[in-house]
Protein backbone atom coordinates (compact mmCIF):
# COMPACT_ATOMS: atom_id res chain seq x y z
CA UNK A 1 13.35 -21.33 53.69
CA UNK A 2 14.27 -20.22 56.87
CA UNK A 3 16.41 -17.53 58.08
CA UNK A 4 20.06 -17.96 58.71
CA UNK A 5 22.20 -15.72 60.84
CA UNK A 6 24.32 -13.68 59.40
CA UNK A 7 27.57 -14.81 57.11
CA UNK A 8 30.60 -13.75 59.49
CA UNK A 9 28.59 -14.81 62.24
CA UNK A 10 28.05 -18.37 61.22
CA UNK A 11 31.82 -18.40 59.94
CA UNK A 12 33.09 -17.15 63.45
CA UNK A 13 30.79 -20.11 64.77
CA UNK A 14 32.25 -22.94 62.66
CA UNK A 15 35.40 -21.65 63.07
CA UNK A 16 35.26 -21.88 67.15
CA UNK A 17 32.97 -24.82 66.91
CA UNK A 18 30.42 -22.64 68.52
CA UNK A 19 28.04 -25.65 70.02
CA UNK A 20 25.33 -22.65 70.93
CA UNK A 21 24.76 -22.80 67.17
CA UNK A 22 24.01 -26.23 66.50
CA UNK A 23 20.39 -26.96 65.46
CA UNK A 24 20.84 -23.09 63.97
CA UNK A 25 22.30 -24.21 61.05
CA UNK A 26 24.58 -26.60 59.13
CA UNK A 27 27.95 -25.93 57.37
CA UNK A 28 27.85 -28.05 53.63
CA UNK A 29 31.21 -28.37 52.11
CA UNK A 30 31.45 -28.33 48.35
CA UNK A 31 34.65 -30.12 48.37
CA UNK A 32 34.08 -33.07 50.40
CA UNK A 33 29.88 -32.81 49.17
CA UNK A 34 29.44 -33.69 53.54
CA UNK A 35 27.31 -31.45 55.86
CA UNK A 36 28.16 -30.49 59.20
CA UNK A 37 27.09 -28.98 62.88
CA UNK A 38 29.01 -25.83 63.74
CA UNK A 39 30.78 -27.76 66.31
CA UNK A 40 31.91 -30.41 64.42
CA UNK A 41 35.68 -31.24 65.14
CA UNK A 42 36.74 -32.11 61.97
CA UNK A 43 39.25 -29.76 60.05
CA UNK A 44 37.52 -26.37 58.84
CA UNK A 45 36.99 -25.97 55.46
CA UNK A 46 37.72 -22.96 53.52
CA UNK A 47 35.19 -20.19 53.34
CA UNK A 48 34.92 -20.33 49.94
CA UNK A 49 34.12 -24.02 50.08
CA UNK A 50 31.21 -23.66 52.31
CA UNK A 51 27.52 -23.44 52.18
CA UNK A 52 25.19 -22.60 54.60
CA UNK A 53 21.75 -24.69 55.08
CA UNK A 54 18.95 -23.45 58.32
CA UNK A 55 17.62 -27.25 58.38
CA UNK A 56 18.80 -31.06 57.67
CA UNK A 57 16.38 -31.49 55.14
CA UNK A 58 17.57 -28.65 52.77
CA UNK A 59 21.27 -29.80 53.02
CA UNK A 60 20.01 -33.49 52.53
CA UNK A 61 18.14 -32.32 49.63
CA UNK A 62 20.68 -30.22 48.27
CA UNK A 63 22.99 -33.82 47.54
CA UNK A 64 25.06 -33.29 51.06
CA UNK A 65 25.58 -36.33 53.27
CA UNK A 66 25.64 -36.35 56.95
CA UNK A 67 29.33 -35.76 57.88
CA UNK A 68 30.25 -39.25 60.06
CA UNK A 69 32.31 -37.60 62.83
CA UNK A 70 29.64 -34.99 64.11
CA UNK A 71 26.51 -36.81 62.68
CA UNK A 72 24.02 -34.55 62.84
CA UNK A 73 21.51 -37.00 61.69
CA UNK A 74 21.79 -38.97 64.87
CA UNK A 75 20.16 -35.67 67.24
CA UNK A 76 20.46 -36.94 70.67
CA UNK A 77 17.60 -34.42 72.01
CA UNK A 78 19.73 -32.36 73.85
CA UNK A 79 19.31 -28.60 73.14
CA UNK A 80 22.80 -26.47 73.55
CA UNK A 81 23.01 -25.30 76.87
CA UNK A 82 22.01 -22.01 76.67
CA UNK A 83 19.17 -22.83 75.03
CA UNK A 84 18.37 -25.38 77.80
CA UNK A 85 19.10 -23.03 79.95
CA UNK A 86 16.35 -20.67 79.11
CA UNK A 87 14.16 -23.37 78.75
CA UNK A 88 14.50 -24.38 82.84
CA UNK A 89 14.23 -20.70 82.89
CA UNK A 90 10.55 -20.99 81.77
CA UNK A 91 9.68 -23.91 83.61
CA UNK A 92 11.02 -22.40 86.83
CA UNK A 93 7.88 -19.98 86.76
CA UNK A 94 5.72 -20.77 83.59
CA UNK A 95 3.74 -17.21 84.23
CA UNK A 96 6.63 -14.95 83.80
CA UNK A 97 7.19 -12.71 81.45
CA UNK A 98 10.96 -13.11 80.02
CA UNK A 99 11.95 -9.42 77.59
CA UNK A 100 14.88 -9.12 75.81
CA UNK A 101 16.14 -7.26 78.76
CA UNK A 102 16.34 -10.14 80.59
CA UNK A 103 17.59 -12.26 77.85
CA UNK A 104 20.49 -10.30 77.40
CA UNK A 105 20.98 -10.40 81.50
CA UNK A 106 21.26 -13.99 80.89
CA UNK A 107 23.81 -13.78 78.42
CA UNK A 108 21.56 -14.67 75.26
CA UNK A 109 20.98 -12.45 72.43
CA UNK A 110 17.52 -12.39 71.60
CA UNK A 111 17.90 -12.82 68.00
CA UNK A 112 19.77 -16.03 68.91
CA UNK A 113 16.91 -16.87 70.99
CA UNK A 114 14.43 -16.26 67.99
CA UNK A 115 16.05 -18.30 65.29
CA UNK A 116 16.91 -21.20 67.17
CA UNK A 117 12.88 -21.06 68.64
CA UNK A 118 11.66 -21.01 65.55
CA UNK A 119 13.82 -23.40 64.13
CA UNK A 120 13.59 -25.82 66.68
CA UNK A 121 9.68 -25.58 67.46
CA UNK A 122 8.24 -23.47 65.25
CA UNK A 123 7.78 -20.10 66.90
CA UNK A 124 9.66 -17.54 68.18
CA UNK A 125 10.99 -17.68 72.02
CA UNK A 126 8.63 -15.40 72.75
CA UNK A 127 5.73 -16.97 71.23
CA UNK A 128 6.68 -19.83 73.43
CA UNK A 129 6.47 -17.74 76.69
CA UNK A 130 3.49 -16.41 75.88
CA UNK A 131 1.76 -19.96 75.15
CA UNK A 132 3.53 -21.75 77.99
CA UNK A 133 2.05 -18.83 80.24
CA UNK A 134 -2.00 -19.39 78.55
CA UNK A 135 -1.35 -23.37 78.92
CA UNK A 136 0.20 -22.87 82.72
CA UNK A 137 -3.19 -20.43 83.31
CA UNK A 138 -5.22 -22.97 81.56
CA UNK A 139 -4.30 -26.05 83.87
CA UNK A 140 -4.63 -23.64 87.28
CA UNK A 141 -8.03 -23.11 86.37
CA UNK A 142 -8.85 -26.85 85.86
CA UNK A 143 -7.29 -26.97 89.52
CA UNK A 144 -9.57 -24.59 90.93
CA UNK A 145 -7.74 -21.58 90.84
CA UNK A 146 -9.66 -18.27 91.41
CA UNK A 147 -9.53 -16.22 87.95
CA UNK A 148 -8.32 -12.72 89.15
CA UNK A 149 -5.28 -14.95 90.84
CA UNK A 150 -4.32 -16.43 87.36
CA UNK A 151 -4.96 -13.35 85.39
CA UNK A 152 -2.32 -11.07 87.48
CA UNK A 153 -0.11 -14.18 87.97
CA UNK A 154 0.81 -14.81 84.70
CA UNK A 155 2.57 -11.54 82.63
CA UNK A 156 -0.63 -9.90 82.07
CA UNK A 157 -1.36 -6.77 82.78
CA UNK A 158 -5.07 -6.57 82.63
CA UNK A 159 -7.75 -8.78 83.22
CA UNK A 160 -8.88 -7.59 79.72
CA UNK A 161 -5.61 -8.87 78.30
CA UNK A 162 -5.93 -11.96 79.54
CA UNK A 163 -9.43 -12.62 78.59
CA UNK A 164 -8.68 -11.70 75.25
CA UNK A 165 -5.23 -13.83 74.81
CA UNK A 166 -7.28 -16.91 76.58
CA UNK A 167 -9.98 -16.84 74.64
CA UNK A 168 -8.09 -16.37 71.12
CA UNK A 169 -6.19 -19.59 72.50
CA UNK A 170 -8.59 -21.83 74.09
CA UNK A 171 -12.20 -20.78 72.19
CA UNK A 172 -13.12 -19.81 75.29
CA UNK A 173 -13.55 -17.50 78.19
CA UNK A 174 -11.05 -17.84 80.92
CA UNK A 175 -14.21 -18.27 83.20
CA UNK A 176 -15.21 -21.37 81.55
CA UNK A 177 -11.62 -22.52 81.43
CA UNK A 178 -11.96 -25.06 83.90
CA UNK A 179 -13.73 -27.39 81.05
CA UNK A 180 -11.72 -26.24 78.10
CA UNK A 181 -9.46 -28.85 76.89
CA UNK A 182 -5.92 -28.08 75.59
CA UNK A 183 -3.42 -30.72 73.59
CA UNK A 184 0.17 -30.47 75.01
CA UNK A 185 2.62 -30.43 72.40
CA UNK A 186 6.49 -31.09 73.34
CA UNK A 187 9.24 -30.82 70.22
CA UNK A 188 11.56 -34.20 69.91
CA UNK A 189 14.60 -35.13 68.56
CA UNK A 190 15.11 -37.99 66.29
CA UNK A 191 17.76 -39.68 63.77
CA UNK A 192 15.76 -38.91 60.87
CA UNK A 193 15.25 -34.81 62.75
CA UNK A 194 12.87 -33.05 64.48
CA UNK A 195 9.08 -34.04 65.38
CA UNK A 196 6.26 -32.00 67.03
CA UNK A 197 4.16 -34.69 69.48
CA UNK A 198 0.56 -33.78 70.75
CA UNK A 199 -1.00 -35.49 74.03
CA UNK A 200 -4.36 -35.26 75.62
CA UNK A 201 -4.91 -36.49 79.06
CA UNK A 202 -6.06 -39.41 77.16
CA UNK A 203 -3.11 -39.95 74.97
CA UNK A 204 -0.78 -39.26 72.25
CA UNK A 205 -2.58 -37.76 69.06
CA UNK A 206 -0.01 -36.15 67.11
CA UNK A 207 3.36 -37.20 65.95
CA UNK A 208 4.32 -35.54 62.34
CA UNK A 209 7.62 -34.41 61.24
CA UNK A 210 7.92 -30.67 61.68
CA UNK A 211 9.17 -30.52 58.01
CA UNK A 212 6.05 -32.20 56.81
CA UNK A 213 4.22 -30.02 54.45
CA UNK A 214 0.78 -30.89 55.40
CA UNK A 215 1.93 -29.95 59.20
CA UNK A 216 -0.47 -27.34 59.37
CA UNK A 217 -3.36 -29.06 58.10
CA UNK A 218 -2.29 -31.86 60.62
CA UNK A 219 -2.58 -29.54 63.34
CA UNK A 220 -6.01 -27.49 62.90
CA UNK A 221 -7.59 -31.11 62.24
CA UNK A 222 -6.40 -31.98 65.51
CA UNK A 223 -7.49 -28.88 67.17
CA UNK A 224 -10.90 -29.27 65.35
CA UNK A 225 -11.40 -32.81 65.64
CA UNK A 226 -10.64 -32.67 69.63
CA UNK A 227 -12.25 -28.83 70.01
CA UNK A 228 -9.41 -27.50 71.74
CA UNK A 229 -6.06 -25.02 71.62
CA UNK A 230 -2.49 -26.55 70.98
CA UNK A 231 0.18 -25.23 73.40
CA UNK A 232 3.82 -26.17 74.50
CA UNK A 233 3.59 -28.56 77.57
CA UNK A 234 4.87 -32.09 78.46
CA UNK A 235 2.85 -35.00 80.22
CA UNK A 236 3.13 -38.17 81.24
CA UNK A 237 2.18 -39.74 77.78
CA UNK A 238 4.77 -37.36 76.08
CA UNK A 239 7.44 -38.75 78.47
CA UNK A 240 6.07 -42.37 77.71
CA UNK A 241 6.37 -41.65 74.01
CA UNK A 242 9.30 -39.70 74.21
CA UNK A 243 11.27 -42.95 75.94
CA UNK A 244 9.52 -45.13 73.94
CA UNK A 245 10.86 -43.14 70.87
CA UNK A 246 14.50 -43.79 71.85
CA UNK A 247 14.23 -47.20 72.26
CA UNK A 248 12.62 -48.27 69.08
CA UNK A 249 15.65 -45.96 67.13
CA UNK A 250 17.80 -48.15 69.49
CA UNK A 251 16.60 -51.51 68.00
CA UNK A 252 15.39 -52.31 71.31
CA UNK A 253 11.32 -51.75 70.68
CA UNK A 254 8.88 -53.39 68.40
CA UNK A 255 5.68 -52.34 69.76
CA UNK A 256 4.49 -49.00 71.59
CA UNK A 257 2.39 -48.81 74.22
CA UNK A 258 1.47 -44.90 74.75
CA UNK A 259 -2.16 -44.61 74.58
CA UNK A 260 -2.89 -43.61 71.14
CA UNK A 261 -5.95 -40.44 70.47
CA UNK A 262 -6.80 -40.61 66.99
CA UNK A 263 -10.54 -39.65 65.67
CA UNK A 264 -11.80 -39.80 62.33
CA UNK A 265 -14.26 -40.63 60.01
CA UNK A 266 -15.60 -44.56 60.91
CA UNK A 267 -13.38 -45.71 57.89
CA UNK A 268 -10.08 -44.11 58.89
CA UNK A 269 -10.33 -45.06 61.74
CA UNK A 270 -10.84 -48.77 60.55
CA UNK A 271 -7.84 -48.41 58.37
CA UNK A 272 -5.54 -46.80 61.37
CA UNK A 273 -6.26 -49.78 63.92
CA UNK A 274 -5.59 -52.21 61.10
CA UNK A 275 -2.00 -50.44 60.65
CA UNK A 276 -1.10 -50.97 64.21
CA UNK A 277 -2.27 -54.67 63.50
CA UNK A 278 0.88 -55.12 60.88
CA UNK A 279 3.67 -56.54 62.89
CA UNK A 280 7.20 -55.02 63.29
CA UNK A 281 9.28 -55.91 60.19
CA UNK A 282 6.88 -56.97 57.93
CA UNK A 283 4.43 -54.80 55.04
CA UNK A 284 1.49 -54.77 53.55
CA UNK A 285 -0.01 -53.70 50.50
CA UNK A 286 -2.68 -51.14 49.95
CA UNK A 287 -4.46 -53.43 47.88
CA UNK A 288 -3.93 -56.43 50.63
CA UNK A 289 -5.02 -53.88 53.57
CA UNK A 290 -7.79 -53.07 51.30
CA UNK A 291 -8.98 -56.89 51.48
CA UNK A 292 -8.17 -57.30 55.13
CA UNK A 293 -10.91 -54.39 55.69
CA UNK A 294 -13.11 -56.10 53.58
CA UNK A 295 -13.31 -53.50 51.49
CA UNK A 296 -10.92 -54.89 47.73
CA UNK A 297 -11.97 -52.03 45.92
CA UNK A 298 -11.62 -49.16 48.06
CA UNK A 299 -7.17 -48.99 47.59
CA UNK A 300 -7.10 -45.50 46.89
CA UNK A 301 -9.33 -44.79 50.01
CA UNK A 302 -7.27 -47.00 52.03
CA UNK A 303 -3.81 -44.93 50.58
CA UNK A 304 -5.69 -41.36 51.53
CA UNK A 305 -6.36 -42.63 55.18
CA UNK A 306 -3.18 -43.67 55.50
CA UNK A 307 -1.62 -40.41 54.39
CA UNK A 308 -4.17 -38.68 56.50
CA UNK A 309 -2.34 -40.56 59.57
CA UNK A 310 -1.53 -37.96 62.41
CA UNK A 311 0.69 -40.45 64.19
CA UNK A 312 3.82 -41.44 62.38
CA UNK A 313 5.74 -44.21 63.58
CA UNK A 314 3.31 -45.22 65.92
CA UNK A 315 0.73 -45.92 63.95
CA UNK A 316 3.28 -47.86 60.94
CA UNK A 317 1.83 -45.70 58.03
CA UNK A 318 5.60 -46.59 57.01
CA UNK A 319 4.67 -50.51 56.66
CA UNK A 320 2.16 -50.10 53.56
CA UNK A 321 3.79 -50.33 50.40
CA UNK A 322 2.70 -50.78 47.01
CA UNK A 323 1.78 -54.10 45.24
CA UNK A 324 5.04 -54.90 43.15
CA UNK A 325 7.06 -54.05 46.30
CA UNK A 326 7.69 -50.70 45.79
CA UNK A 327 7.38 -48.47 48.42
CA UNK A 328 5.06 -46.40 47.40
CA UNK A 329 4.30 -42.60 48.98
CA UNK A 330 5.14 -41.86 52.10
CA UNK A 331 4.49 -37.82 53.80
CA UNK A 332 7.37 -37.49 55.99
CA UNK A 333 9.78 -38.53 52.63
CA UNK A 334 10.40 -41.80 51.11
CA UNK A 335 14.13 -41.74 52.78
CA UNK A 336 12.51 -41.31 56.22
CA UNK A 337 10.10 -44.45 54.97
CA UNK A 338 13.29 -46.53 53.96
CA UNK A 339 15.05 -45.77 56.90
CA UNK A 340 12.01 -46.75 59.08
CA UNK A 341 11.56 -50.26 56.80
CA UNK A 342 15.89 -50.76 57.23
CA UNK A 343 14.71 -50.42 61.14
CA UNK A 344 12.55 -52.66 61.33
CA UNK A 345 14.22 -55.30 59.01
CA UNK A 346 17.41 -55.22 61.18
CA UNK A 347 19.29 -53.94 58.53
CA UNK A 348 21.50 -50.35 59.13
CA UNK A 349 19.13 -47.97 58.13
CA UNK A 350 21.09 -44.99 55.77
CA UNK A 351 20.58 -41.87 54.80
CA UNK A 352 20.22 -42.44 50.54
CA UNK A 353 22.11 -39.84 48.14
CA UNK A 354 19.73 -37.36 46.60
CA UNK A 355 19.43 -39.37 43.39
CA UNK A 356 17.33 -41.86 45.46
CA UNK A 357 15.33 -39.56 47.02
């Protein structure tokens, strides 16, 4: 589970509607069995009525609905504004070092800055520095760059440090940086809550739920399957999916075209191209995939590749269902799966109680 702030802290946020604390954690009220944002504007609840929850999933999973006023389901991407703030912060000079010290010049408490960091993307705030910095060094090599430059210019002190950090990163030297290859990932909001994406120059290859517990695995096979680091970044295919994204939760997209990364074995990669084949609204079952492939025997294989999918949404993992109609298993959660299915079908997708789920 993660860690929540303090008690009286999150109580003095609720009760002020404290925005900087949304995403930090959610407010569940016994009373009314609904779960909140900080800021929502609905009356407070009594203290003794509340319960405190770091992440959608565990208040979802705890038999809360999503409160209709604030909906905190329906995450419109936008980080609070401090947090944004120190975001531009990075971006205005992706080699600089940024301490508590300055934090706290900025007006953020640095343990505000670490849960919401980790929360949010998975690492601390200053974990993100320090891999924006290595990807930032990575890409002025590519471009040229003379080492010593990018050593100093980016928070290190040494060359020594920096050698060491790169290579830890990247599997490489900093030298022989300028042909190491790096995935980008960006964090995204969603109605159904937060994703990590992946791009290479090439394309998108990762798109998993961040509460997925096989996010891990998903992530070293990417890093071993493409030989490279992972490190915060953005890109022109992460803006493409990114858009793309919001307009297929809008009703307004049936098919994506961001280029699509995705190596495997011959066969899973047979069954992932014959997922993007099933059209928008419609399923198939793992036995009937299992035909289409040419292959009747081989469901189970077909239902491993499928849950071995890196790309959710994208590639419709969601679409394949089992036999009698059911729907079957589903790694991001069978309520995400239903949701996706409700999508697609032009039906309003919901959020089921926890009996369902």
């Amino acid at each position: 589970m993660s860690a929540l702030p303090p008690i009286r802290e999150m109580e003095r946020a609720y009760r002020e509607r404290d925005r900087s604390f949304d995403g930090v954690f959610f407010l569940a009220v016994r009373t009314t069995g609904i779960f909140c944002r900080p800021s929502c504007p609905a009356r407070k609840p009594l203290p003794a009525n509340v319960e405190f929850y770091p992440t959608i999933r565990e208040a979802l999973f705890a038999g809360y609905r999503p409160c209709l006023r604030c909906r905190p389901l329906e995450a419109d991407g936008r980080p609070p504004e401090w947090a944004a703030g120190l975001l531009a912060e990075v971006e205005k000079n992706p080699g600089r070092r940024i301490p508590d010290a300055a934090l706290r010049r900025l007006g953020v408490d640095p343990a505000r800055a670490r849960r919401h960091f980790l929360a949010h993307y998975g690492m601390t705030f200053q974990a993100y520095c320090r891999a924006r910095r290595l990807g930032a060094a990575l890409d002025e090599l590519r471009r040229g760059a003379d080492l010593d430059d990018v050593a100093l210019g980016h928070g290190f002190d040494s060359h020594s440090g920096f050698r060491d950090a790169f290579a830890r990163t990247f599997g490489t030297p900093p030298g022989r940086g300028r042909d190491a290859g790096a995935v980008l990932l960006a964090f995204l909001e969603s109605p159904l809550g937060p994703l990590v994406a992946g791009a290479t120059p090439d394309g998108v290859c990762l798109l998993e739920f961040t509460d997925r517990r096989s996010l891990e695995t998903q992530l070293d096979t990417v890093r071993r399957r493409l030989g490279c680091a992972t490190v915060p970044g953005d890109s022109a295919h992460l803006r493409q999916l990114t858009s793309e994204l919001g307009a297929y939760f809008a009703g307004e997209l049936r098919s994506f075209t961001v280029p699509v990364v995705a190596p495997g074995t011959p066969f899973q990669e047979q069954v992932w191209r014959e997922l993007r084949r099933i059209p928008y609204g419609e399923t198939r079952s793992y036995e009937g995939l299992a035909g289409t492939l040419g292959r009747p025997n081989a469901q189970r294989a077909v239902g491993r590749a499928n849950g071995q999918n890196r790309i959710a949404i994208v590639v419709p993992c969601h679409r394949v269902v089992n036999k009698d109609g059911n729907l079957g298993g589903y790694g991001g959660g069978l309520w995400r799966k239903r949701f996706l299915l409700d999508l697609e079908r032009g039906a309003r997708p919901l959020v089921p109680p926890a009996a369902e789920r």
